[in-house]
Structures are given as structure tokens and as C-alpha cells.
Protein backbone atom coordinates (compact mmCIF):
# COMPACT_ATOMS: atom_id res chain seq x y z
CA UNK A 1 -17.88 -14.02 -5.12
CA UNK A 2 -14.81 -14.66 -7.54
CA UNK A 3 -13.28 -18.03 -7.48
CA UNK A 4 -9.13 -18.07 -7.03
CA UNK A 5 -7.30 -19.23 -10.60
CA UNK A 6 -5.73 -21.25 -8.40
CA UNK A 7 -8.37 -23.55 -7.41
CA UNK A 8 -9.73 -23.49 -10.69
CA UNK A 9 -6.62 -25.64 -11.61
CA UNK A 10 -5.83 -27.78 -9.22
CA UNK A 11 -8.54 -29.94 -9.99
CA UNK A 12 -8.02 -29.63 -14.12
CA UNK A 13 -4.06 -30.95 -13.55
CA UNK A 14 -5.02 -33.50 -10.83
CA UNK A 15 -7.30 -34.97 -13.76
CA UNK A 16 -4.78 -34.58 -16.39
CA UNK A 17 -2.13 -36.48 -13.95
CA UNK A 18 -4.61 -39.01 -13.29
CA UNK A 19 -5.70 -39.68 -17.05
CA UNK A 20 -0.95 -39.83 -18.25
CA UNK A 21 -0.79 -42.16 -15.89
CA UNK A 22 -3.62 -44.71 -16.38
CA UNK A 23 -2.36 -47.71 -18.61
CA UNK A 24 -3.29 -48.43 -21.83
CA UNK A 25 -4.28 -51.49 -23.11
CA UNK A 26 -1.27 -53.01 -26.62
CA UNK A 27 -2.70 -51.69 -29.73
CA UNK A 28 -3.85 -54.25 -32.26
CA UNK A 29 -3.05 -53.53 -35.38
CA UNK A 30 -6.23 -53.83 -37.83
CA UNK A 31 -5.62 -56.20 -40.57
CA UNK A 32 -2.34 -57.48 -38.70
CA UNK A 33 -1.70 -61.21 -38.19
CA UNK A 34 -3.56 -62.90 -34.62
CA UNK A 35 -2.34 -66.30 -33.19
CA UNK A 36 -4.42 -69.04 -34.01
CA UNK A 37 -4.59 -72.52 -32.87
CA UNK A 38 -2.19 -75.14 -35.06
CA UNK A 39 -4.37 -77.58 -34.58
CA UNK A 40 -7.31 -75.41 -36.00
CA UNK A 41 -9.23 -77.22 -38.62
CA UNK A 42 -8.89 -74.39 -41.17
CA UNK A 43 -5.37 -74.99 -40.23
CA UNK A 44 -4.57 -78.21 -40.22
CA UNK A 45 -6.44 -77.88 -44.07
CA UNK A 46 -4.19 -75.19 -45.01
CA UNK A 47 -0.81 -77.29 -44.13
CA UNK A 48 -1.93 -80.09 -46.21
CA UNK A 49 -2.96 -77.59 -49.38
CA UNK A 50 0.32 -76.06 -48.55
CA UNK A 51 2.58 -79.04 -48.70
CA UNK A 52 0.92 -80.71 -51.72
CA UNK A 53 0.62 -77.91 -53.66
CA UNK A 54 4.75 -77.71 -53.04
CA UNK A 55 5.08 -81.28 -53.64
CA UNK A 56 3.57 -80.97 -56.87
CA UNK A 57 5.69 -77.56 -57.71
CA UNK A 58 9.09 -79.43 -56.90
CA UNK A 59 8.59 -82.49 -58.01
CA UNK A 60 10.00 -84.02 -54.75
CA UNK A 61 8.33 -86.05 -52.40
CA UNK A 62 6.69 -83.70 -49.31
CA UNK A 63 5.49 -84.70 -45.84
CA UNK A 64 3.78 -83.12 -43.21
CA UNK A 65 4.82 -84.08 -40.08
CA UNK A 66 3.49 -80.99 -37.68
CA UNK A 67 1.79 -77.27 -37.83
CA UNK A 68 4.34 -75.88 -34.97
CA UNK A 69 2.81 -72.23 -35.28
CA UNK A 70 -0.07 -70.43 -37.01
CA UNK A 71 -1.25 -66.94 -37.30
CA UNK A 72 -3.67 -65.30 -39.48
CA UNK A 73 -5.16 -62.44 -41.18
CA UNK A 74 -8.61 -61.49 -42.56
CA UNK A 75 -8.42 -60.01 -45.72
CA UNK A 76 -10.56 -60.87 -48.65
CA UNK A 77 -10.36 -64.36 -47.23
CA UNK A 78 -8.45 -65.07 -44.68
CA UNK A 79 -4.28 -65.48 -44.70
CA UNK A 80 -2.61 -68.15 -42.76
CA UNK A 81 1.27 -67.84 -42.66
CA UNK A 82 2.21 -71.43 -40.76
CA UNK A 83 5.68 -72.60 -39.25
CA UNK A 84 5.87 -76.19 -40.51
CA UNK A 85 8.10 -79.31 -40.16
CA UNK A 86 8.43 -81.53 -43.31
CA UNK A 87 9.66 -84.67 -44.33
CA UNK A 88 11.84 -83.90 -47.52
CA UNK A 89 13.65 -86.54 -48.96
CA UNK A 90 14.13 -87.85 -45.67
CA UNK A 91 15.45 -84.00 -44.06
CA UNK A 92 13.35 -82.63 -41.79
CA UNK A 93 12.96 -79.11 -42.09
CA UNK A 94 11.06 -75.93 -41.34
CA UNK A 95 9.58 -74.24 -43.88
CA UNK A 96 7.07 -71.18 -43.93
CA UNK A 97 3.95 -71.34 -46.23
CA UNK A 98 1.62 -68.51 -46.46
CA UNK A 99 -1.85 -70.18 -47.80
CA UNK A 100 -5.05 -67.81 -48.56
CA UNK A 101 -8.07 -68.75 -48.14
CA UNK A 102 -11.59 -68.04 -49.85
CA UNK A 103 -14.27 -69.71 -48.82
CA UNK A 104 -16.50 -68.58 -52.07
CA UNK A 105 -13.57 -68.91 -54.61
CA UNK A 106 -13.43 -72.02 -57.06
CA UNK A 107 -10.03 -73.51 -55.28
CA UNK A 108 -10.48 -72.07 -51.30
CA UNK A 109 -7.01 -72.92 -50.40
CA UNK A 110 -4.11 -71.45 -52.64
CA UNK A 111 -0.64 -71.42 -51.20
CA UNK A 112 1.03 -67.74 -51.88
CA UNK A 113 4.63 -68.51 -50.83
CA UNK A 114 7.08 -71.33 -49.25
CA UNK A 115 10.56 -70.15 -47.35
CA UNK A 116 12.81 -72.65 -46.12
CA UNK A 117 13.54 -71.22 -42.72
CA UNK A 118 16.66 -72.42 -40.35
């Protein structure tokens, strides 16, 4: 008994249609930057670091006033880039501080950078 070609493919390309149009799930990148909570503890720590550590760079008198976004990355450590308002000189503004953290290393909290952002 010999089986048509024809048959023989009709199921393999209803499977094939069936598996193009299924939806995939985003990709997440692997060692990409994740929202995180601003008021996360780790967070919260990581502004203050931040802003003192900059205080002390500038010379000029730094507040915090609010974490209004945080993301981060696990590296060797972990890296939290936060969107902060400060109190400088009396200007608010919004500044971006990447700190890195290491939970094992001598100072845990080291800030890496510090944009003032529009």
C-alpha cells in the first residue's frame, strides 16, 4: 500500500503553520538591566551612597529628595543605574547615578557615574 506525497505533507505544513504563528514570549536580555522597586532597600541605600559620595566629590551641598526610577543588573555585584531628584544649592534637579554594589567587597556601595539629566 503506498501512501500519496500528498498526504504525507499536509500534515508536516499544517504543523509548520501552526508552530510561525504561535507567539513568542519578549526576549530578556541576559545581563541586561530589570526594573526594580525605588523604594527597594538596596535602593534606597544606593541613592544615599550615591548622593554623598557626589557631595563629597563637588564640594557642594547634595540632597536627596526621591528615587523616581531604578533598574538593575547582576554582574559581579549587582548595578543600580537610579533616576534621582536632588536638592542642589537650592535647584532641584535630575540626575542619573549608576552605583555598584558588592556585598563581599570592603566599601559595598561605590558610585560609578553621575549625569545631570533634563
Amino acid at each position: 500500500m503506498r501512501i500519496s506525497k500528498t498526504l504525507l505533507l499536509v500534515p508536516l505544513l499544517a504543523g509548520l503553520v501552526a508552530c510561525s504563528t504561535t507567539p513568542k514570549a519578549p526576549a530578556v536580555v541576559a545581563g541586561g538591566y530589570t526594573a526594580i522597586a525605588p523604594t527597594d532597600t538596596y535602593v534606597v541605600k544606593a541613592a544615599h551612597v550615591a548622593v554623598e559620595t557626589q557631595a563629597n566629590n563637588s564640594k557642594q551641598a547634595l540632597q536627596l529628595i526621591e528615587v523616581l526610577d531604578a533598574k538593575q543588573q547582576v554582574v559581579s555585584g549587582v548595578n543600580y543605574e537610579l533616576l534621582l531628584s536632588v536638592n542642589v544649592a537650592g535647584q532641584v534637579q535630575r540626575v542619573k547615578a549608576v552605583v555598584w554594589w558588592q556585598a563581599w567587597s570592603p566599601t559595598p556601595y561605590q558610585l560609578q557615574s553621575w549625569t545631570v539629566v533634563a
